[in-house]
C-alpha atoms as a PDB file:
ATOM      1  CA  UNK A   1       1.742 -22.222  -0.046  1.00  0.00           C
ATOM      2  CA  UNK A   2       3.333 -24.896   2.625  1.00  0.00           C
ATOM      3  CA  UNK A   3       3.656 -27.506  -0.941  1.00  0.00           C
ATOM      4  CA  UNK A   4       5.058 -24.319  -3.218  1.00  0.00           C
ATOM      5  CA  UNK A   5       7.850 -24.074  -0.665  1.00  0.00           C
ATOM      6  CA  UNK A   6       8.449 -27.665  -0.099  1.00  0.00           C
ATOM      7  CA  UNK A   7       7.689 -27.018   3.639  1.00  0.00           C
ATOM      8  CA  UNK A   8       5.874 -29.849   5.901  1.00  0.00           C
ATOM      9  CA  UNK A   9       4.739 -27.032   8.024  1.00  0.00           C
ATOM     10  CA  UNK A  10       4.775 -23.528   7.998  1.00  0.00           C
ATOM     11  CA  UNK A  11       6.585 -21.569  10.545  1.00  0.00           C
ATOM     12  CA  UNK A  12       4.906 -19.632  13.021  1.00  0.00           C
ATOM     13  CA  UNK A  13       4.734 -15.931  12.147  1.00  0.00           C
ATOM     14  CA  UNK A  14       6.992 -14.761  14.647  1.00  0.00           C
ATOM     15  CA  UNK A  15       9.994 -16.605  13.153  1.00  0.00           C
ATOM     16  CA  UNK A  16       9.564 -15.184  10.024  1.00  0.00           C
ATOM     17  CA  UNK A  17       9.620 -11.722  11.777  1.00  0.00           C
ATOM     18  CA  UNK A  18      12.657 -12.654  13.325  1.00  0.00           C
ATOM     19  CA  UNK A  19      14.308 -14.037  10.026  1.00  0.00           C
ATOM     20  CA  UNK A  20      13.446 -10.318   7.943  1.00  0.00           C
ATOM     21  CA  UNK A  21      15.349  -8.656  10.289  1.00  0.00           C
ATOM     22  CA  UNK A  22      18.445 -10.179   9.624  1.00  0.00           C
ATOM     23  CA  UNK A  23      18.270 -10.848   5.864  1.00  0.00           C
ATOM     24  CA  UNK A  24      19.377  -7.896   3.677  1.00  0.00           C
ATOM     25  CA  UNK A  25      16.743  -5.717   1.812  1.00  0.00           C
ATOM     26  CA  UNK A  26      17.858  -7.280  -1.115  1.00  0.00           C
ATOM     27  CA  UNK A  27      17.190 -10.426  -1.041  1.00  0.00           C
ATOM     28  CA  UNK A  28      13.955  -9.565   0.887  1.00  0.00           C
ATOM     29  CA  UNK A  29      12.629  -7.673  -2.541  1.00  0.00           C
ATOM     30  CA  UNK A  30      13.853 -10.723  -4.863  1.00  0.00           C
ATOM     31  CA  UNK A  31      11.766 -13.001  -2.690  1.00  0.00           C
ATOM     32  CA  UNK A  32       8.384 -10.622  -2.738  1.00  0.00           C
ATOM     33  CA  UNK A  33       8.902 -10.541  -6.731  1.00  0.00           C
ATOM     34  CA  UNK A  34       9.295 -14.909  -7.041  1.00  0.00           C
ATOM     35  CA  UNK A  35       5.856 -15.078  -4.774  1.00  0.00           C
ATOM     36  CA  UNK A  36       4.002 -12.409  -6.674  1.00  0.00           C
ATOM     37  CA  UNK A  37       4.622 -13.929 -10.130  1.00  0.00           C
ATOM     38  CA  UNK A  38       3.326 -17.332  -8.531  1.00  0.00           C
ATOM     39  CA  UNK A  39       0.087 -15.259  -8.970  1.00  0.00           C
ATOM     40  CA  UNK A  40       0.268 -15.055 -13.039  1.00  0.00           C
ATOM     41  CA  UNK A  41       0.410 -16.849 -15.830  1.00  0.00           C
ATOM     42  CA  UNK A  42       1.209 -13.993 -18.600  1.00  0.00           C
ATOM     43  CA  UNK A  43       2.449 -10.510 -18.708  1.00  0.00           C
ATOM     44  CA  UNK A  44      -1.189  -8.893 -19.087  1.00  0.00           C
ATOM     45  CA  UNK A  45      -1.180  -5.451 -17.118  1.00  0.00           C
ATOM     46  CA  UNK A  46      -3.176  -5.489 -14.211  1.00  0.00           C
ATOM     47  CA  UNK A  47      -6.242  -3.133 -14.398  1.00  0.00           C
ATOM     48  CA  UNK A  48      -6.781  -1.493 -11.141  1.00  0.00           C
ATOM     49  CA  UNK A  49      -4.045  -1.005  -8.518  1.00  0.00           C
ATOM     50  CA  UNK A  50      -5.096   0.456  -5.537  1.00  0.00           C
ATOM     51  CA  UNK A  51      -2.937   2.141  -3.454  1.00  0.00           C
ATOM     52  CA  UNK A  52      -3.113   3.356   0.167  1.00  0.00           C
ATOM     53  CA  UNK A  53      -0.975   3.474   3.736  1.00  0.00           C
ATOM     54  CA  UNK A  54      -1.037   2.699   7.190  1.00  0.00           C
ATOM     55  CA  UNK A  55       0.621   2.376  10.754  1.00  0.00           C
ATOM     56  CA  UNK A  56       2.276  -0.706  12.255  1.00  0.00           C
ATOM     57  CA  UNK A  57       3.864  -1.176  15.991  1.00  0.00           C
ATOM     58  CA  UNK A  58       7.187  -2.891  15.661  1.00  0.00           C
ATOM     59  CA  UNK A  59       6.497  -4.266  18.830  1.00  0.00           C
ATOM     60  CA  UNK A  60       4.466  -7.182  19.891  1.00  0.00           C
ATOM     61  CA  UNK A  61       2.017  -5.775  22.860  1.00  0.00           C
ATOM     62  CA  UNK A  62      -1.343  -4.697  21.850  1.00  0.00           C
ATOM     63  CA  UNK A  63      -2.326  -0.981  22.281  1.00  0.00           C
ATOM     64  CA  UNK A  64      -4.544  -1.993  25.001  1.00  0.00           C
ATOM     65  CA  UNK A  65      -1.802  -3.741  27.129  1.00  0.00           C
ATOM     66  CA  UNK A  66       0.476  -0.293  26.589  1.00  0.00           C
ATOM     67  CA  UNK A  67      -2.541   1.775  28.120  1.00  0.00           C
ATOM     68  CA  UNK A  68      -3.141  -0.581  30.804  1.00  0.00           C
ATOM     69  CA  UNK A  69       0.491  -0.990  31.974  1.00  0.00           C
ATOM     70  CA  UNK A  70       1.626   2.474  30.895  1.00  0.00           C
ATOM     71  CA  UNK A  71       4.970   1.203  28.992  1.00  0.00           C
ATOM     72  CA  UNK A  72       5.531   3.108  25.951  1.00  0.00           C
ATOM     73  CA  UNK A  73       4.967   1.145  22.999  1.00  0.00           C
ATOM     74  CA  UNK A  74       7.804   1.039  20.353  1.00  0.00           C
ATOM     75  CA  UNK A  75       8.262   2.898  17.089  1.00  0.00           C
ATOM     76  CA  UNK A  76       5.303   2.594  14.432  1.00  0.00           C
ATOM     77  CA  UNK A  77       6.308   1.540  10.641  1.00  0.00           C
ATOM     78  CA  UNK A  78       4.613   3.841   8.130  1.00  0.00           C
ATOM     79  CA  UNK A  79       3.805   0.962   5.336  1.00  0.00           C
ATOM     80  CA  UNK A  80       2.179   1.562   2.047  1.00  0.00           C
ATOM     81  CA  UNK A  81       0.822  -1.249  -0.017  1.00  0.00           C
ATOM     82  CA  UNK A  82      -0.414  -1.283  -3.647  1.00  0.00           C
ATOM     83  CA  UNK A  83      -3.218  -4.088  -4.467  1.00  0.00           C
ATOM     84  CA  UNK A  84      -4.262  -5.949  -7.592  1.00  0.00           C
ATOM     85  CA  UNK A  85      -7.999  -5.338  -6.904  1.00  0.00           C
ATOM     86  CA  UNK A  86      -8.905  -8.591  -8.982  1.00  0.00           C
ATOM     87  CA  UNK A  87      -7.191 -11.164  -7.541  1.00  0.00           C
ATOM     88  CA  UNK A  88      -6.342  -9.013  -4.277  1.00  0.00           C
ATOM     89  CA  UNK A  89      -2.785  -9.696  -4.355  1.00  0.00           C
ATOM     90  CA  UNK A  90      -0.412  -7.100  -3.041  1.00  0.00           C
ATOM     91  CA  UNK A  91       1.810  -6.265  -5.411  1.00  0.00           C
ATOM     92  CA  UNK A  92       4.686  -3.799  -3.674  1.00  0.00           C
ATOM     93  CA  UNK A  93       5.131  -2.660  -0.281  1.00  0.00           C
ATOM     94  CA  UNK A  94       6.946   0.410   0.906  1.00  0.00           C
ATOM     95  CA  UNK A  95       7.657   0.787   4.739  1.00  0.00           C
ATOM     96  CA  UNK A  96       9.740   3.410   6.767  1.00  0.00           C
ATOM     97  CA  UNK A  97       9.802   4.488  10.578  1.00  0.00           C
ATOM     98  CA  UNK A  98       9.382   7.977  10.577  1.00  0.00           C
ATOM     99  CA  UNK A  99       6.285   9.970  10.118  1.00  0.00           C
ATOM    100  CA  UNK A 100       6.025  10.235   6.543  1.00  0.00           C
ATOM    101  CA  UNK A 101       3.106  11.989   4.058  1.00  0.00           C
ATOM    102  CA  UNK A 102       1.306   9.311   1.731  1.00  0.00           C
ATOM    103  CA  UNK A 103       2.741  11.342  -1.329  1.00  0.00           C
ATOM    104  CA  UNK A 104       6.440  10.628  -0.546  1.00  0.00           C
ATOM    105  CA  UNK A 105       5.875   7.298   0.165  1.00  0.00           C
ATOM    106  CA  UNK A 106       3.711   6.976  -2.732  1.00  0.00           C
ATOM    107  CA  UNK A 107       6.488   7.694  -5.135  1.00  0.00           C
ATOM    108  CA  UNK A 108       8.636   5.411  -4.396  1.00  0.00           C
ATOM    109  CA  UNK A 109       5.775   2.604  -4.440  1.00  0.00           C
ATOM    110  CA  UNK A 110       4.487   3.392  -7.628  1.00  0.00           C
ATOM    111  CA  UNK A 111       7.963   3.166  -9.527  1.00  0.00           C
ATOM    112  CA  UNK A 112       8.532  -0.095  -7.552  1.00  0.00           C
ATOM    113  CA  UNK A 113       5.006  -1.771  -7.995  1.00  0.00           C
ATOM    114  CA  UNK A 114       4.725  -0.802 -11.323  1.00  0.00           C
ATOM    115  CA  UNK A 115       8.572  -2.220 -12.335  1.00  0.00           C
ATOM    116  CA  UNK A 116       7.184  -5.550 -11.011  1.00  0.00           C
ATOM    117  CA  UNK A 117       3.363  -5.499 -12.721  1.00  0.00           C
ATOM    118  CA  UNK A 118       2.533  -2.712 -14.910  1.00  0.00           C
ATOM    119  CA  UNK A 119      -0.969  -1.850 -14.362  1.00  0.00           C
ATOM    120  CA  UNK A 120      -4.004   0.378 -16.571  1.00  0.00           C
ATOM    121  CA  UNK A 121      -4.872   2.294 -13.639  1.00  0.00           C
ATOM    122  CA  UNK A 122      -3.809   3.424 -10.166  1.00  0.00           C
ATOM    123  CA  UNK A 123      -6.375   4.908  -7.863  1.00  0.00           C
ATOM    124  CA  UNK A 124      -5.693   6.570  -4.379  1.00  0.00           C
ATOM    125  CA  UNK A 125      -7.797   8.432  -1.702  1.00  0.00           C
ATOM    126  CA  UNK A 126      -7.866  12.316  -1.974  1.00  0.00           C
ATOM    127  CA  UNK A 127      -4.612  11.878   0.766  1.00  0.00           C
ATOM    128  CA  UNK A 128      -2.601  11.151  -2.328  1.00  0.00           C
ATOM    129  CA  UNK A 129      -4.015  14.327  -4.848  1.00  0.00           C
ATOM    130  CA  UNK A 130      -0.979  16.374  -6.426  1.00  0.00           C
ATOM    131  CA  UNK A 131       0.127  17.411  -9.893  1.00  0.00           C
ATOM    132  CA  UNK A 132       3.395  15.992  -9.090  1.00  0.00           C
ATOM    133  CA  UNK A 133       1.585  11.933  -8.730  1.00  0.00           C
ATOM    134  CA  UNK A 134      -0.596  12.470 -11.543  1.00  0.00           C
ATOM    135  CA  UNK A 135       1.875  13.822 -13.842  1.00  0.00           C
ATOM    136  CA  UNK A 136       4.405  10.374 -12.486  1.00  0.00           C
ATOM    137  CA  UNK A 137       1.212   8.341 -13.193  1.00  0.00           C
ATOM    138  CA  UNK A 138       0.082   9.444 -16.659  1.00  0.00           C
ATOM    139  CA  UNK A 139       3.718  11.086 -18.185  1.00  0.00           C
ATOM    140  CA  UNK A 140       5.882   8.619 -16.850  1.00  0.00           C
ATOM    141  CA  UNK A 141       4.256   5.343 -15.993  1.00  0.00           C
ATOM    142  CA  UNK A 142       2.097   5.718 -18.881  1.00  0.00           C
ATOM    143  CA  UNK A 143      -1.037   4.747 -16.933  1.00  0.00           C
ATOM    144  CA  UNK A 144      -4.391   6.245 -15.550  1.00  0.00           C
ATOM    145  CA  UNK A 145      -4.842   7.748 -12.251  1.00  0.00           C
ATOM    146  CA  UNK A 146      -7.863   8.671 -10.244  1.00  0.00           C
ATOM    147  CA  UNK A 147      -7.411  10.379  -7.500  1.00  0.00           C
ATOM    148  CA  UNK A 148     -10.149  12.780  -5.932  1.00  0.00           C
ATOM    149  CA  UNK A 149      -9.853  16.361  -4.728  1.00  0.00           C
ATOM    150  CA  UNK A 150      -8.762  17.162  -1.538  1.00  0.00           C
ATOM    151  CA  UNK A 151     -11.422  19.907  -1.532  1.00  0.00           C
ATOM    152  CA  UNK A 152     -14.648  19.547  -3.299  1.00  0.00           C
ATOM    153  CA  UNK A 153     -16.228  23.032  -2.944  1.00  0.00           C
ATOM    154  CA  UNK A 154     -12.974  24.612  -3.625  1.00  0.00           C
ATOM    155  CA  UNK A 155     -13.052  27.967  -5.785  1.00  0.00           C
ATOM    156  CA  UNK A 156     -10.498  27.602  -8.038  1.00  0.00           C
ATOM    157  CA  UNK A 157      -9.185  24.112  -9.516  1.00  0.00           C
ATOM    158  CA  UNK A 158      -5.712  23.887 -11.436  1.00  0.00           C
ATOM    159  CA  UNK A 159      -4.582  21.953 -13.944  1.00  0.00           C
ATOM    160  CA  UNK A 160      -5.848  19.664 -16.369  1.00  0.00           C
ATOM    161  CA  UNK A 161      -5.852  16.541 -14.085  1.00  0.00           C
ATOM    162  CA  UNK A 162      -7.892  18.671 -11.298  1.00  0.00           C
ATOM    163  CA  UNK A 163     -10.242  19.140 -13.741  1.00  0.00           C
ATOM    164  CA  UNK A 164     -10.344  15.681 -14.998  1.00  0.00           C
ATOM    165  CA  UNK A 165     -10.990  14.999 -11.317  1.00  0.00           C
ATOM    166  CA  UNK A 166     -14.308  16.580 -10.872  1.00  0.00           C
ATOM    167  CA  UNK A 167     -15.769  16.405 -14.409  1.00  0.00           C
ATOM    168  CA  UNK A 168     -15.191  13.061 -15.365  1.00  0.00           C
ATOM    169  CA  UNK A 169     -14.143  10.695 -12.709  1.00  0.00           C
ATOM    170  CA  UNK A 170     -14.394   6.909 -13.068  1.00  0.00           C
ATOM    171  CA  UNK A 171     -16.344   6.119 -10.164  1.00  0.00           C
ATOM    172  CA  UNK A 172     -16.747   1.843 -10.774  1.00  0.00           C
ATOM    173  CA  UNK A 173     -13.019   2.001 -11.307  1.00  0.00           C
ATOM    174  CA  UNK A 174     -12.415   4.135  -7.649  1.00  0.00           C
ATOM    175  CA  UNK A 175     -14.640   1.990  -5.658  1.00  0.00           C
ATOM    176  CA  UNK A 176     -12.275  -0.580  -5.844  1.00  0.00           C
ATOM    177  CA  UNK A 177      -9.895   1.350  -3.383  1.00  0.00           C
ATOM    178  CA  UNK A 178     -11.744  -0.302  -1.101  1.00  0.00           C
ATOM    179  CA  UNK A 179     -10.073  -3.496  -1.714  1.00  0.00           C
ATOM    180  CA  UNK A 180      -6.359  -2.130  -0.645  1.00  0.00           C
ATOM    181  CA  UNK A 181      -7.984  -0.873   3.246  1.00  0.00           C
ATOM    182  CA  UNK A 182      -9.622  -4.214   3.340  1.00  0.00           C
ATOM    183  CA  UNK A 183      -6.335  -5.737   2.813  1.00  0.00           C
ATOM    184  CA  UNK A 184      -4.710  -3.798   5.708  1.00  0.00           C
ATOM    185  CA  UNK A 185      -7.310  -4.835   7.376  1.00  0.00           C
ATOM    186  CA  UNK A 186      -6.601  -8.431   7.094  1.00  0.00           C
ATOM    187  CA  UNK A 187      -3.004  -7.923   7.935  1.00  0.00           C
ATOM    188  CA  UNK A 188      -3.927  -6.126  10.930  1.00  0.00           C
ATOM    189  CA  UNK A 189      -6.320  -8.635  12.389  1.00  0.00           C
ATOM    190  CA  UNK A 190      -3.590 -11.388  11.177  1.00  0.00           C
ATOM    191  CA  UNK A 191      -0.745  -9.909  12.613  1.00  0.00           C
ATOM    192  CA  UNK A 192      -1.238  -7.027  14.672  1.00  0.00           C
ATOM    193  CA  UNK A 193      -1.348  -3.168  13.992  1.00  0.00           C
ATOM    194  CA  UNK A 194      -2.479  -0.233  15.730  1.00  0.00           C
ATOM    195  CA  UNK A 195      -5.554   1.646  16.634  1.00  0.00           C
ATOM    196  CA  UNK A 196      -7.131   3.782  14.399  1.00  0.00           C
ATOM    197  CA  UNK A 197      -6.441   6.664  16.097  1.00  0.00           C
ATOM    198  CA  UNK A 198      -2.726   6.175  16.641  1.00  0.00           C
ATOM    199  CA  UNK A 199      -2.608   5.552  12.362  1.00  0.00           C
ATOM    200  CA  UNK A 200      -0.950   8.620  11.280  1.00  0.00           C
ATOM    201  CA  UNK A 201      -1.038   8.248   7.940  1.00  0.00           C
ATOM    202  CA  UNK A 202      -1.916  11.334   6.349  1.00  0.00           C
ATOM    203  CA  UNK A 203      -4.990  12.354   4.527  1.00  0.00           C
END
């Protein structure tokens, strides 16, 4: 990435933190859209995107300093992330500092992610199930969606995508939602995050 950018050496993390919080969202989003293309060679549609949130401190000391010293920590950044689960390359990000549920979020990311890399599919955990996302999914981004039930056992199902749900779900093509928490995972160990009990993304 260091030769891409024509850069001897690349910067320590920290200054890049410093440097997104003074450049405007704007140019931010133009930047994320140059480095994603670096990632393809044609306008193919990507077949699974897997999409799924998570909870980041804005601040720099570790959740076990915070307990030890007893300083509140600072705010937590609700971030969702959609993944190209072939060549595991995050393909739009969504991030807000209030407590959030996955399905707003979610609508916003898919328009976004999608403008950038239209994909086949989009799979989410049960977190994410709701006529609304399915119908955005298949009616408007003219694409697949599995998603599974909140509820398995549950006596009555509605609608033709619940049903789709439990009769006929695509279970090679869900496993792959795997790939987007193993991602966060990555940017957590790489950068910093927060328990797993302070996450409060909901599902």
């Amino acid at each position: 990435m260091s030769e891409i950018l024509g850069l001897s050496l690349v910067p320590h993390f920290t200054t890049l933190q410093k440097f997104f919080t003074r450049i405007r969202s704007f140019y931010l989003r133009l930047a994320f859209k140059k480095t994603v293309n670096l990632f393809y060679s044609n306008d193919h549609p990507i077949q699974v995107t897997a999409i799924d949130s998570s909870g980041f401190t804005s601040g720099y000391c570790s959740h076990y300093f915070s307990e030890r010293t007893g300083k509140i920590r600072k705010h937590f950044l609700k971030t969702s992330i959609s993944v190209d689960t072939d060549l595991q390359v995050v393909t739009g990000f969504f991030v807000s500092k209030s407590r959030v549920h996955d399905i707003r979020h979610a609508r916003n990311l898919l328009r976004q992610c999608h403008n950038l890399r239209t994909s086949d599919c989009y799979v989410m955990d049960r977190g994410y199930n709701s006529n609304e996302i399915h119908r955005l999914i298949r009616e408007v981004l003219t694409s697949h969606s599995i998603i599974p039930l909140r509820c398995w056992n549950a006596g009555f199902i509605g609608g033709n995508y619940g049903q789709e749900m439990v009769n006929c779900i695509d279970e090679s093509r869900y496993r792959k939602r795997q790939l987007v928490e193993t991602k966060f995972s990555v940017l957590k160990r790489k950068f910093g995050g927060i328990s797993k009990r302070n996450d409060f993304s909901c599902r």
